[in-house]
Protein backbone atom coordinates (compact mmCIF):
# COMPACT_ATOMS: atom_id res chain seq x y z
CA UNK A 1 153.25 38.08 103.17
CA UNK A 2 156.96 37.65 103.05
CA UNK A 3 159.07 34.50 103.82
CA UNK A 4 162.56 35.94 103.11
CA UNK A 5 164.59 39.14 102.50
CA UNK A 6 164.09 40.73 99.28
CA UNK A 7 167.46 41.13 97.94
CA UNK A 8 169.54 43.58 95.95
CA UNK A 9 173.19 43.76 94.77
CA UNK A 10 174.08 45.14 98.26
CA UNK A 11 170.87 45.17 100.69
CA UNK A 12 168.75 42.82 102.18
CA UNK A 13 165.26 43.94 103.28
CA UNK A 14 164.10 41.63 106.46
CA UNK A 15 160.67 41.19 107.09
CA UNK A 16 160.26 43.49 110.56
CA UNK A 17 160.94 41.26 114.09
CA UNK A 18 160.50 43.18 117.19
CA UNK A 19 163.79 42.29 118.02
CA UNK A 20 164.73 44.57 115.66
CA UNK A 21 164.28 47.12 117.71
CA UNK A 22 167.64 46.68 119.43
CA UNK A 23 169.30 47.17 116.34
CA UNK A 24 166.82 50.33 114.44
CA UNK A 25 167.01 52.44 118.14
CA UNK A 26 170.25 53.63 117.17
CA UNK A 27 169.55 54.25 113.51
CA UNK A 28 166.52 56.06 114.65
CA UNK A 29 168.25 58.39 117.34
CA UNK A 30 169.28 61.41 115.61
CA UNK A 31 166.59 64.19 116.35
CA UNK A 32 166.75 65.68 112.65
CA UNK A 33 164.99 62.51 111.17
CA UNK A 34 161.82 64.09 112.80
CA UNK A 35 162.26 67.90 111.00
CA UNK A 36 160.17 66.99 109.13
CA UNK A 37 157.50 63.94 110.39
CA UNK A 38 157.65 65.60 114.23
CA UNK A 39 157.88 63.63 116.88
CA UNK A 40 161.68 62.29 118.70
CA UNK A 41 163.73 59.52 119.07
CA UNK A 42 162.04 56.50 120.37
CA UNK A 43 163.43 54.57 123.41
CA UNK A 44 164.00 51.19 123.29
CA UNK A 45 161.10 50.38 124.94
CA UNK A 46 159.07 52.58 122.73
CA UNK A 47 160.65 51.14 119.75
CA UNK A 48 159.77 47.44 120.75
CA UNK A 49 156.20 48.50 121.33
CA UNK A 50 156.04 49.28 118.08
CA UNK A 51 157.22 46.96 116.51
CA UNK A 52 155.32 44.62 118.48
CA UNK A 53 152.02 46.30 117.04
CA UNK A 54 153.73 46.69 113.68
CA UNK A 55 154.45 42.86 113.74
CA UNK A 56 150.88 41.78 114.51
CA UNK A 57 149.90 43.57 111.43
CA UNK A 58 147.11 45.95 110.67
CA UNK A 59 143.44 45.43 112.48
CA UNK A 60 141.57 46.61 109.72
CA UNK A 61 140.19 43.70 107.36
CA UNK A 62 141.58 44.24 103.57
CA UNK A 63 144.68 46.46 104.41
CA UNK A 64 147.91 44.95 105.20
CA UNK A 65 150.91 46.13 107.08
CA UNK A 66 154.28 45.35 105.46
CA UNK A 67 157.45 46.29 107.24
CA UNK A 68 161.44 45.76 106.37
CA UNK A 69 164.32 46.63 108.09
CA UNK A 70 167.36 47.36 105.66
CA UNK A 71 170.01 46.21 106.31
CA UNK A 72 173.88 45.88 104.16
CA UNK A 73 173.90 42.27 102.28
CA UNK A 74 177.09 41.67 103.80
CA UNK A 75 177.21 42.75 107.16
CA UNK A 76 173.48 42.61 108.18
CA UNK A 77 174.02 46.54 109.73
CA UNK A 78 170.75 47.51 110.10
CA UNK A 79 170.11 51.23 107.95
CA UNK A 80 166.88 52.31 108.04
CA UNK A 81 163.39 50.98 107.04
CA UNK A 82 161.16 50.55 103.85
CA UNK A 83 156.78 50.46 105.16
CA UNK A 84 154.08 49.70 102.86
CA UNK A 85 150.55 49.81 103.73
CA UNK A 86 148.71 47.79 101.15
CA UNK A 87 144.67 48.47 100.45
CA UNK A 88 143.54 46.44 97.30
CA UNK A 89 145.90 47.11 94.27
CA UNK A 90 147.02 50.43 95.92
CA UNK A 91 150.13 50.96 98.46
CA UNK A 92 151.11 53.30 100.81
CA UNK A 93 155.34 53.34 100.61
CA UNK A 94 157.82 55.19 103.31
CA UNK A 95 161.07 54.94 103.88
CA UNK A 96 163.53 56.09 106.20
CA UNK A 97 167.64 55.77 106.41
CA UNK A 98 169.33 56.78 109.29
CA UNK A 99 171.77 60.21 109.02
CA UNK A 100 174.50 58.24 108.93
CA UNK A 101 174.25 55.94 105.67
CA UNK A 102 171.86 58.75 103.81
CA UNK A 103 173.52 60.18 100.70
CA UNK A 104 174.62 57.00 99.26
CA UNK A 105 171.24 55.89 97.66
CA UNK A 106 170.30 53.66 99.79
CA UNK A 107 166.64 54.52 100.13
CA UNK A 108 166.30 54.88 96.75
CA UNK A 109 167.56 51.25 96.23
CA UNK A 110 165.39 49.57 99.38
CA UNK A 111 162.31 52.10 97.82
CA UNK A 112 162.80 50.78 94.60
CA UNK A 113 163.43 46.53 95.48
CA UNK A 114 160.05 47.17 98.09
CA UNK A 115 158.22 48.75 94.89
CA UNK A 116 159.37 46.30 92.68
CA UNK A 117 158.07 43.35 95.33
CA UNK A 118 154.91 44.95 95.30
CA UNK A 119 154.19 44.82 91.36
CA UNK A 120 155.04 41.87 91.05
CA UNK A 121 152.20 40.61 94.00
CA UNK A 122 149.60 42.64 92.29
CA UNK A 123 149.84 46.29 93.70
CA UNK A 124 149.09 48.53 90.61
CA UNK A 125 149.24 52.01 92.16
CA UNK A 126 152.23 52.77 94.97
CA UNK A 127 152.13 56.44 96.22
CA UNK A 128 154.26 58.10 98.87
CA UNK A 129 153.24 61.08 101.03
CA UNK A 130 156.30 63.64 101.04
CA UNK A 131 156.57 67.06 103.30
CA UNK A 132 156.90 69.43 100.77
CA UNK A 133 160.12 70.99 102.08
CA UNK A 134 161.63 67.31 102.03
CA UNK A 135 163.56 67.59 99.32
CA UNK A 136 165.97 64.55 100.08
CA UNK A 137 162.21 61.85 99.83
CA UNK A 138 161.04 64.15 96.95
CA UNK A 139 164.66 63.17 94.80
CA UNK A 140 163.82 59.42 95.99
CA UNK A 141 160.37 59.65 95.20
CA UNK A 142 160.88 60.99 91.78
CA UNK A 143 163.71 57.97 91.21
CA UNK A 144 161.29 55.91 91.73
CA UNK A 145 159.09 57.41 88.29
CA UNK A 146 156.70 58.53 90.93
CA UNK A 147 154.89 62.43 90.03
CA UNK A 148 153.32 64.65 92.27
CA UNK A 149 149.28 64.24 91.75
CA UNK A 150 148.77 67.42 92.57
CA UNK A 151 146.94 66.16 96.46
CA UNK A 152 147.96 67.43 100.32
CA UNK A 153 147.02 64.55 102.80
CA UNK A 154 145.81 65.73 106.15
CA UNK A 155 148.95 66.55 107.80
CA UNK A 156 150.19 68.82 104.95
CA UNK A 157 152.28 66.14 102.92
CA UNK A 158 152.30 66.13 98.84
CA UNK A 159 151.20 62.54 97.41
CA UNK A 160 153.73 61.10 95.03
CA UNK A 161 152.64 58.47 92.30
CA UNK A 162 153.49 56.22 90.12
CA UNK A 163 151.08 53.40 87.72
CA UNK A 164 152.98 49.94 87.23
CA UNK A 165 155.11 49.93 84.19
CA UNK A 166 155.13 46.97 81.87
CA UNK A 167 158.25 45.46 83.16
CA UNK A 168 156.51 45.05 86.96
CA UNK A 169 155.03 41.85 85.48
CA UNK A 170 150.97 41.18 85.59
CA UNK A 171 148.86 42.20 86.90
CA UNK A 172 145.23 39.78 88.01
């Protein structure tokens, strides 16, 4: 669904390759990026596995898997990652920036150029599911003009939302 990078001032997001994984296993290594998702560091091995099935995209007809790794424009460091799982005119949006870059708004930037890409291919809703202690993806979420709507998925997360705005472009 994506050729290129979508670009900002200073990020690029790159479609997901499973070589990526070379790079994203040291971004993902610090144990407090799981407080609040659970789970642990993947290996390497782990890591390329998934991204492997992440790659081949999702096996359920009329939902599609999109996945970025961000990286700086200039360097091509890789800093975390932007997901979007799109049913219909509705996406799923995540993001994650390893404990090193966090703080300087980068996953409000790659959030916002992923949420922008999406308008602009039709998606009309984008919602992100949030821990509710998170309050680091709560900020992003609510840069991104999303509001809570007031639901609690399955594993206890708040869903965040946000309608297109006129500027997203049209809509089919």
């Amino acid at each position: 669904m994506t050729d290129g990078p979508i670009l900002t001032s200073d990020l690029a997001l790159w479609p997901l390759e499973v070589a990526d994984a070379h790079d994203m296993v040291n971004v993902l290594a610090d144990p407090s990026l799981y407080e609040f998702t659970g789970g642990e560091p993947p290996t390497l091995d782990v890591l390329l596995e998934r991204n492997r099935h992440q790659v081949a995209g999702s096996p359920d007809v009329g939902e599609t898997w999109l996945n970025w790794t961000i990286r700086s424009a200039d360097g091509g460091v890789a800093l975390g990652f932007i997901q979007a799982t799109v049913v219909g005119h509705r996406a799923d949006l995540a993001w994650l920036v390893g404990v090193e870059h966090q703080g300087r708004g980068i996953a409000t930037k790659a959030a916002a150029a992923a949420k922008d890409w999406l308008a602009n291919t039709g998606v009309g809703r984008v919602e992100a599911h949030v821990h509710p202690d998170h309050l680091a993806s709560q900020a992003v979420a609510r840069r991104l003009g999303m509001s809570l709507t007031g639901e609690v998925d399955r594993d206890g997360e708040e869903v965040w939302a946000s309608e297109p705005t006129p500027s997203w472009g049209k809509l089919d």
